[in-house]
PDB file of N, CA and C in Angstrom:
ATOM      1  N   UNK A   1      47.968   1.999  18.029  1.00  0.00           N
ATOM      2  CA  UNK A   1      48.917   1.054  17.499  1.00  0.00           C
ATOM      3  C   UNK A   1      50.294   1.707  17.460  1.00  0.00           C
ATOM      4  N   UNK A   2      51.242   0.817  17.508  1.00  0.00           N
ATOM      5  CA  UNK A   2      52.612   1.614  17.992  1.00  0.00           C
ATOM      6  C   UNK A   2      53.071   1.161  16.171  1.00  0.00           C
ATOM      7  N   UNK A   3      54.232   2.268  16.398  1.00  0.00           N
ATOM      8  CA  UNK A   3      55.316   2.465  15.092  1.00  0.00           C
ATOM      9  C   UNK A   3      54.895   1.208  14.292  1.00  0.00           C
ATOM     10  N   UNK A   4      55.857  -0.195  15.243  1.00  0.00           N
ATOM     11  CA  UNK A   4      56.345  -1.107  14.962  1.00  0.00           C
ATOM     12  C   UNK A   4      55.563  -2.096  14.372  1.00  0.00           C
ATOM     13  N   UNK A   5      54.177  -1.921  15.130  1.00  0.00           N
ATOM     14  CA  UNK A   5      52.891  -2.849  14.713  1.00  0.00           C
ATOM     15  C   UNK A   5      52.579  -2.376  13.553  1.00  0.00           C
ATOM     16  N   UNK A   6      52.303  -0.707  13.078  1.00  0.00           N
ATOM     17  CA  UNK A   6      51.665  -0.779  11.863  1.00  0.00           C
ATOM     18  C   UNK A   6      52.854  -0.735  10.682  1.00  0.00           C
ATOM     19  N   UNK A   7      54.216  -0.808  10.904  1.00  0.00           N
ATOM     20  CA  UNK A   7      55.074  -1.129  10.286  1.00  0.00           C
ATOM     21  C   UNK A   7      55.396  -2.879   9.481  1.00  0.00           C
ATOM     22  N   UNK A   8      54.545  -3.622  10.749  1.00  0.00           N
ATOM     23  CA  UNK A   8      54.411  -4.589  10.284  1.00  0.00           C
ATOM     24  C   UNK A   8      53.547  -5.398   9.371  1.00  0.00           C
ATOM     25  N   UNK A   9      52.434  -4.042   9.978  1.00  0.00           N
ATOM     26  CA  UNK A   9      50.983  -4.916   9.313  1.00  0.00           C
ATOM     27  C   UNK A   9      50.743  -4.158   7.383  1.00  0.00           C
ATOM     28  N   UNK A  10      51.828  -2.898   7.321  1.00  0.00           N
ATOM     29  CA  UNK A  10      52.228  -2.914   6.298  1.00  0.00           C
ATOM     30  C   UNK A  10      52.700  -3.128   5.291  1.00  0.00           C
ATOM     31  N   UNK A  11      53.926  -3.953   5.767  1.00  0.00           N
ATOM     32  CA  UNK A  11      54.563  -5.105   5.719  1.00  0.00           C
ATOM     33  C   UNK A  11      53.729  -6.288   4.913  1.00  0.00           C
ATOM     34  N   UNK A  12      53.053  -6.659   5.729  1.00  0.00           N
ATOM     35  CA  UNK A  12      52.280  -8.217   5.407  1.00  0.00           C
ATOM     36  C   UNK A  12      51.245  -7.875   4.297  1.00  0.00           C
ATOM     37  N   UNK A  13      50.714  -6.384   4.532  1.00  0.00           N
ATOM     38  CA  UNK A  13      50.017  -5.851   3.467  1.00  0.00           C
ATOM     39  C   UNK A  13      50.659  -5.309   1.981  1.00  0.00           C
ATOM     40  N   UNK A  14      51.805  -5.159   1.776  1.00  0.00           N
ATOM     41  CA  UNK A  14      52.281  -5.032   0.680  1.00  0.00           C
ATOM     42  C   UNK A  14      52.594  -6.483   0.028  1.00  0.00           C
ATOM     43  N   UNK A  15      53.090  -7.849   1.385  1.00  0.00           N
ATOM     44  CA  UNK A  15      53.642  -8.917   0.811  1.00  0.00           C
ATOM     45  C   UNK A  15      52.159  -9.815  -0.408  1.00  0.00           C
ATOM     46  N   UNK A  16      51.225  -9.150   0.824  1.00  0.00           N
ATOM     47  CA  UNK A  16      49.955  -9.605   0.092  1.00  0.00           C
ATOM     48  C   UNK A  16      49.527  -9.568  -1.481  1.00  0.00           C
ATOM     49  N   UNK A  17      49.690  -7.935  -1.203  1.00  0.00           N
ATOM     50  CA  UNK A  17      49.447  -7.125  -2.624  1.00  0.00           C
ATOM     51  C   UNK A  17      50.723  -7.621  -3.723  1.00  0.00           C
ATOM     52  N   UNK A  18      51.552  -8.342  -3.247  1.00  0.00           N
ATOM     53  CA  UNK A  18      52.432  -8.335  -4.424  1.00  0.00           C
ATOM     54  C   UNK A  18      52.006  -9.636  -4.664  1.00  0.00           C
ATOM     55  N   UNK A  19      51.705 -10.531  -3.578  1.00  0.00           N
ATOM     56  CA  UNK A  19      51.023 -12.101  -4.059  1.00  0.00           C
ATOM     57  C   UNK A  19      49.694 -11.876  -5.042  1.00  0.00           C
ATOM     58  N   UNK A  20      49.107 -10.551  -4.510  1.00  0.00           N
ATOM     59  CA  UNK A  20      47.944 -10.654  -5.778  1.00  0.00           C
ATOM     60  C   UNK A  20      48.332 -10.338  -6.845  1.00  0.00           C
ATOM     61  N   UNK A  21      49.708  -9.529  -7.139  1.00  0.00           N
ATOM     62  CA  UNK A  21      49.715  -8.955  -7.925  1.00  0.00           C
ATOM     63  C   UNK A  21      50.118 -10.596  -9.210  1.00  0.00           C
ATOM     64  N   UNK A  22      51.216 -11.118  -8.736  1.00  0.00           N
ATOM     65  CA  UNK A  22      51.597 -12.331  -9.501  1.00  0.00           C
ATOM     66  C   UNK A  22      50.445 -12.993  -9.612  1.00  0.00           C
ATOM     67  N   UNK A  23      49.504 -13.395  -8.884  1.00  0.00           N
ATOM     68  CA  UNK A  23      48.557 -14.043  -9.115  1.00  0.00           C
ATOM     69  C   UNK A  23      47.942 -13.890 -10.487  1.00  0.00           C
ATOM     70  N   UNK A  24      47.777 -12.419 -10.556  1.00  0.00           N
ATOM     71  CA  UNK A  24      46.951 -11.652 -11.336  1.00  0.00           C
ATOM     72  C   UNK A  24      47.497 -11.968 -12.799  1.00  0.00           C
ATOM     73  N   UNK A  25      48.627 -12.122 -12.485  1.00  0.00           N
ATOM     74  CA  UNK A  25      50.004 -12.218 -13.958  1.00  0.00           C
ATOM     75  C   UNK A  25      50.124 -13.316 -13.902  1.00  0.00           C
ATOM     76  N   UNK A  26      49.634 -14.211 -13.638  1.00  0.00           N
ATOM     77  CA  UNK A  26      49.519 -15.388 -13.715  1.00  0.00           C
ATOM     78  C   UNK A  26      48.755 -16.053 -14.570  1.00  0.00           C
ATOM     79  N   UNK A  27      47.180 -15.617 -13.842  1.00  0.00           N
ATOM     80  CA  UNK A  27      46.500 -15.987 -14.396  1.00  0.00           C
ATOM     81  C   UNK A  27      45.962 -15.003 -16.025  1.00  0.00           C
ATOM     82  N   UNK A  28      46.361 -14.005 -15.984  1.00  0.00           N
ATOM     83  CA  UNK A  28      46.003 -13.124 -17.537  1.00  0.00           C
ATOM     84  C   UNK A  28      47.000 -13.945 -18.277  1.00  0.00           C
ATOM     85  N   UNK A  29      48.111 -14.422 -18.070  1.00  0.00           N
ATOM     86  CA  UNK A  29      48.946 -15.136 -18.779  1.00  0.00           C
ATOM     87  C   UNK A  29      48.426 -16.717 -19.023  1.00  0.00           C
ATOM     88  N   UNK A  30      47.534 -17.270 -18.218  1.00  0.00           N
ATOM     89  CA  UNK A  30      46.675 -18.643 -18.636  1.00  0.00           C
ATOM     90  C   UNK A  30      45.700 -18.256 -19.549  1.00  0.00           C
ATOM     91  N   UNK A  31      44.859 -17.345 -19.094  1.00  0.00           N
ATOM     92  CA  UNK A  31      43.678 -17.092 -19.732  1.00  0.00           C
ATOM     93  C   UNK A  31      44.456 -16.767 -21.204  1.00  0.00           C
ATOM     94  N   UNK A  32      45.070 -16.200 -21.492  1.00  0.00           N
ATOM     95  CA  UNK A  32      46.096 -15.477 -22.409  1.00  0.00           C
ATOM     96  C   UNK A  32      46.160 -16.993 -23.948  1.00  0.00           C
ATOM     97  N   UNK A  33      46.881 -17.898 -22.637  1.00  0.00           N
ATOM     98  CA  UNK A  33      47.119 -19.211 -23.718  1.00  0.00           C
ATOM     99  C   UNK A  33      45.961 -19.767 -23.736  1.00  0.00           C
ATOM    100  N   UNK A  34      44.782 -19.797 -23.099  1.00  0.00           N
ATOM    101  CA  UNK A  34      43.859 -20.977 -23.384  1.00  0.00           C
ATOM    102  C   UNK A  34      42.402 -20.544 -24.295  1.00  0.00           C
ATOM    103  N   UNK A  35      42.784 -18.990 -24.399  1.00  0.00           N
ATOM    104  CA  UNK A  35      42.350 -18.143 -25.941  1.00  0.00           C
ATOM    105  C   UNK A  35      43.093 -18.517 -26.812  1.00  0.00           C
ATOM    106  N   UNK A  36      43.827 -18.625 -26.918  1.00  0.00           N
ATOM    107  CA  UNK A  36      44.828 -18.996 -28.005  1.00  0.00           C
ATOM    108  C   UNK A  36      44.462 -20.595 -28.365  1.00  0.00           C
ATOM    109  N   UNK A  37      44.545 -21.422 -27.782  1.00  0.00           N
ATOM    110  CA  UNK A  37      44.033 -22.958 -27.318  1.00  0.00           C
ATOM    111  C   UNK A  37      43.000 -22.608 -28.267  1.00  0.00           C
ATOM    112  N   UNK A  38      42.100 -22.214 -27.774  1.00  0.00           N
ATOM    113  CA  UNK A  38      40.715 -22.086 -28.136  1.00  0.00           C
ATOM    114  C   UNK A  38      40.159 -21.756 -29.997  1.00  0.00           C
ATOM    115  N   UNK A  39      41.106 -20.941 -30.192  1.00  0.00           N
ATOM    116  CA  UNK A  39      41.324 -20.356 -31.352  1.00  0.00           C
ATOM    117  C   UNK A  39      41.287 -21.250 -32.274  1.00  0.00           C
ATOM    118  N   UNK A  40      42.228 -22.066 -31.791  1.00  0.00           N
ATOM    119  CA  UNK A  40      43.258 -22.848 -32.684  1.00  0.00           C
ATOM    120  C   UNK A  40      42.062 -24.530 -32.941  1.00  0.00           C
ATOM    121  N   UNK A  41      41.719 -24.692 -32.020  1.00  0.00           N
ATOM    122  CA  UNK A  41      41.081 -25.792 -31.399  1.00  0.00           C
ATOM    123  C   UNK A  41      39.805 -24.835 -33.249  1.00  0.00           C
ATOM    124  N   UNK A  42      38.922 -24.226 -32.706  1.00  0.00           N
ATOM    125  CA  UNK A  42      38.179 -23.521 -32.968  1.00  0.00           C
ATOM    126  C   UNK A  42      38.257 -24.099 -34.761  1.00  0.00           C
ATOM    127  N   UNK A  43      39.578 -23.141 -35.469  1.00  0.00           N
ATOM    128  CA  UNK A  43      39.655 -23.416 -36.638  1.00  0.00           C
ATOM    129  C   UNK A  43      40.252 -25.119 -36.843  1.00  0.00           C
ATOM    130  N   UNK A  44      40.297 -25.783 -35.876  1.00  0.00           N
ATOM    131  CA  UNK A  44      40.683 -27.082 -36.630  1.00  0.00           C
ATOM    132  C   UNK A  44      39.580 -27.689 -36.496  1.00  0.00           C
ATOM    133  N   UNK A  45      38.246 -27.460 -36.074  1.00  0.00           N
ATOM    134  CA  UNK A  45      37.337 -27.679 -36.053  1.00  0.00           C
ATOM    135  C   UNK A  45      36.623 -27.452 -37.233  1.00  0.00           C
ATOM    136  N   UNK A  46      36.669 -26.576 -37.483  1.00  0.00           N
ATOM    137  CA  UNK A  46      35.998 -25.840 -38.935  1.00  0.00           C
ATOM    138  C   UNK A  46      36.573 -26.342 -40.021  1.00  0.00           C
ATOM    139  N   UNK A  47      37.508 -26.883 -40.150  1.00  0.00           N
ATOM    140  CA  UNK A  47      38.417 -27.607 -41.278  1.00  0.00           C
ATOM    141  C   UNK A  47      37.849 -28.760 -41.204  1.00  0.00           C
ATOM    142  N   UNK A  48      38.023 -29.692 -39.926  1.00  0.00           N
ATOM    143  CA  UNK A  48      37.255 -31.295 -39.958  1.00  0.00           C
ATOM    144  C   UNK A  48      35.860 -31.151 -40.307  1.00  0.00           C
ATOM    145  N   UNK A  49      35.285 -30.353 -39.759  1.00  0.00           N
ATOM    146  CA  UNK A  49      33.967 -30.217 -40.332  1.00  0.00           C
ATOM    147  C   UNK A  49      34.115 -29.941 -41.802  1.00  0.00           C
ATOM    148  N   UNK A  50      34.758 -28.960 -42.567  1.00  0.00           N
ATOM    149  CA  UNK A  50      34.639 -29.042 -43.677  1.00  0.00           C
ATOM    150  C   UNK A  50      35.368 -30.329 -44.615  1.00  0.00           C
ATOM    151  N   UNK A  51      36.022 -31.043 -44.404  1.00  0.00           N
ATOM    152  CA  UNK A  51      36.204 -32.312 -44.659  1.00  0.00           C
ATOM    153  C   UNK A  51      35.491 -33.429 -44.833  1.00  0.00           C
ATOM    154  N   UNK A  52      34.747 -32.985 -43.682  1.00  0.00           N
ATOM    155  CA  UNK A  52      33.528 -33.981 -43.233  1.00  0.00           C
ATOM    156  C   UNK A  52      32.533 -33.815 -44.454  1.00  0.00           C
ATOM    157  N   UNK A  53      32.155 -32.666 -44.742  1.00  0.00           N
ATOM    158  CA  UNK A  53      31.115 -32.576 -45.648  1.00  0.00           C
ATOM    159  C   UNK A  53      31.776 -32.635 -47.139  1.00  0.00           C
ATOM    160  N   UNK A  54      32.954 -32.373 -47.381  1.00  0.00           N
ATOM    161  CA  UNK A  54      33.137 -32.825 -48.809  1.00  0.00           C
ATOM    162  C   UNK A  54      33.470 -34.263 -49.238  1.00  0.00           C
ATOM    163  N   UNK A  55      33.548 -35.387 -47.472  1.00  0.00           N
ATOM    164  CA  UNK A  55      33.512 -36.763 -47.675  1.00  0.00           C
ATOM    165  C   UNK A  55      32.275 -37.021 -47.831  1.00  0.00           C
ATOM    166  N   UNK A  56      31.392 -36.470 -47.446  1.00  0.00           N
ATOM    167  CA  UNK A  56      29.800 -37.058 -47.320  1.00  0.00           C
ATOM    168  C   UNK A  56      29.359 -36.736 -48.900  1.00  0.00           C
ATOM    169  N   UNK A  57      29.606 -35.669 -49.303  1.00  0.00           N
ATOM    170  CA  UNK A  57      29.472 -35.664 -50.688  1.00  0.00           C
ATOM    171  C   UNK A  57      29.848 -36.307 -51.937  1.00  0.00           C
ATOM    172  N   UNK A  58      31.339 -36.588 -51.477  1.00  0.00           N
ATOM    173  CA  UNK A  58      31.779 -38.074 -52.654  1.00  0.00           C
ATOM    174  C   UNK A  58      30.961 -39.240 -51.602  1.00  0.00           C
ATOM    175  N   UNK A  59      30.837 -39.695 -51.007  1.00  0.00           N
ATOM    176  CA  UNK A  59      30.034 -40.704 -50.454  1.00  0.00           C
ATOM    177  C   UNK A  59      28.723 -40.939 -51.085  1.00  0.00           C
ATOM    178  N   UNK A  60      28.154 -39.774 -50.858  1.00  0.00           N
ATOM    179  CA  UNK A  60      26.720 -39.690 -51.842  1.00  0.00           C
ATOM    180  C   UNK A  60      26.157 -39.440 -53.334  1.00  0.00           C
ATOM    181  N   UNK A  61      27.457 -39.167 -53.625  1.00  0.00           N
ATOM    182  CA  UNK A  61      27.817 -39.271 -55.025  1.00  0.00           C
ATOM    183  C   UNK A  61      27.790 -40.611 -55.838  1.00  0.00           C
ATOM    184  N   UNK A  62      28.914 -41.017 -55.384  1.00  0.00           N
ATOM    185  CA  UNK A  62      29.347 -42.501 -54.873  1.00  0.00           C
ATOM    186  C   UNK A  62      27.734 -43.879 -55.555  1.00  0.00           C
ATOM    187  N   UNK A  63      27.215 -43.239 -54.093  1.00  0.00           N
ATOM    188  CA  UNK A  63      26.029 -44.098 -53.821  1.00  0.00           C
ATOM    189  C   UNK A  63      24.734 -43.608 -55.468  1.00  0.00           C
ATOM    190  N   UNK A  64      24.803 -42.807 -55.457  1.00  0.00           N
ATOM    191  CA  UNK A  64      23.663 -42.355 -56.423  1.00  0.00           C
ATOM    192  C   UNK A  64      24.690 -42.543 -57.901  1.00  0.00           C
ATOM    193  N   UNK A  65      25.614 -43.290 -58.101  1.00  0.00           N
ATOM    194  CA  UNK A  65      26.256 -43.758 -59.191  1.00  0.00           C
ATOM    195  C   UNK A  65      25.967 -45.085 -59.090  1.00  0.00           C
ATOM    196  N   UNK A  66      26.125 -45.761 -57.660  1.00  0.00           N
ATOM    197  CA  UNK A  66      26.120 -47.365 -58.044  1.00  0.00           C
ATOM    198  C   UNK A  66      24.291 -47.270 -58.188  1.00  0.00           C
ATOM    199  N   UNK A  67      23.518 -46.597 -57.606  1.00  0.00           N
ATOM    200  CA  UNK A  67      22.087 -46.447 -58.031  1.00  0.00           C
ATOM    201  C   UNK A  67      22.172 -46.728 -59.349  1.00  0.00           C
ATOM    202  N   UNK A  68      22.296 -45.491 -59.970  1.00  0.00           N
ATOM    203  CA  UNK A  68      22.310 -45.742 -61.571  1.00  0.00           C
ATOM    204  C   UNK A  68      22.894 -46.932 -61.894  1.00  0.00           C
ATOM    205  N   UNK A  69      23.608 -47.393 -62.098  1.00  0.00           N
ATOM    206  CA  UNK A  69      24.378 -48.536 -62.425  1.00  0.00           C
ATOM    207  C   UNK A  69      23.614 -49.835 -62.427  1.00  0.00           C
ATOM    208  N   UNK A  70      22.855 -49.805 -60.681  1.00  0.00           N
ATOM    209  CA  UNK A  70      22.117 -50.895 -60.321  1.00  0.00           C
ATOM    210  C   UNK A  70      20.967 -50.947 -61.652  1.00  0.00           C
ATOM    211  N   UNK A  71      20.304 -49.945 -61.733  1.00  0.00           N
ATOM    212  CA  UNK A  71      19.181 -49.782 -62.362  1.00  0.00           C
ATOM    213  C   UNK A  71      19.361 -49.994 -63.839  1.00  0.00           C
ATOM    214  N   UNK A  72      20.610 -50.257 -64.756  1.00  0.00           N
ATOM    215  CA  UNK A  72      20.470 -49.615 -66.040  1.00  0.00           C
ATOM    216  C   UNK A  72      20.956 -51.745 -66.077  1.00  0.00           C
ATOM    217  N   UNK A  73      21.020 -51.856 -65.053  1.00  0.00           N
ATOM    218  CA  UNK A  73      21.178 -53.493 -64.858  1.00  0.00           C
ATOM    219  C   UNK A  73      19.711 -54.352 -64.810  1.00  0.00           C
TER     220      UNK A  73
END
């Protein structure tokens, strides 16, 4: 291979390596936010759920009052 050829194919091989390189910084920078996403998602989950169960509890509260009530009727 002459000078010029592997000058080139060096060339195309660094342009490469720098496309992987952004790639790479690309994507650690998605993955990056959609941990974060996730997180967040994660604890607002754990909150509705805990909501959830302190509605179900006045709900059933609730219900086992109009019980009594019904009954003393």
């Amino acid at each position: 291979m002459s000078t010029p050829d592997l000058q080139q194919e060096l060339a195309a091989l660094n342009q490469q390596a720098d496309r992987l390189i952004e790639l790479v910084r690309r994507l650690s920078e998605e993955n990056r936010s959609l941990r974060h996403s996730q997180e967040q998602l994660s604890s607002e989950r754990a909150g509705l759920m805990a909501r959830n169960e302190q509605a179900r509890g006045r709900v059933e509260a609730m219900i086992q009052r109009l019980k009594a009530l019904e009954s003393n009727n």
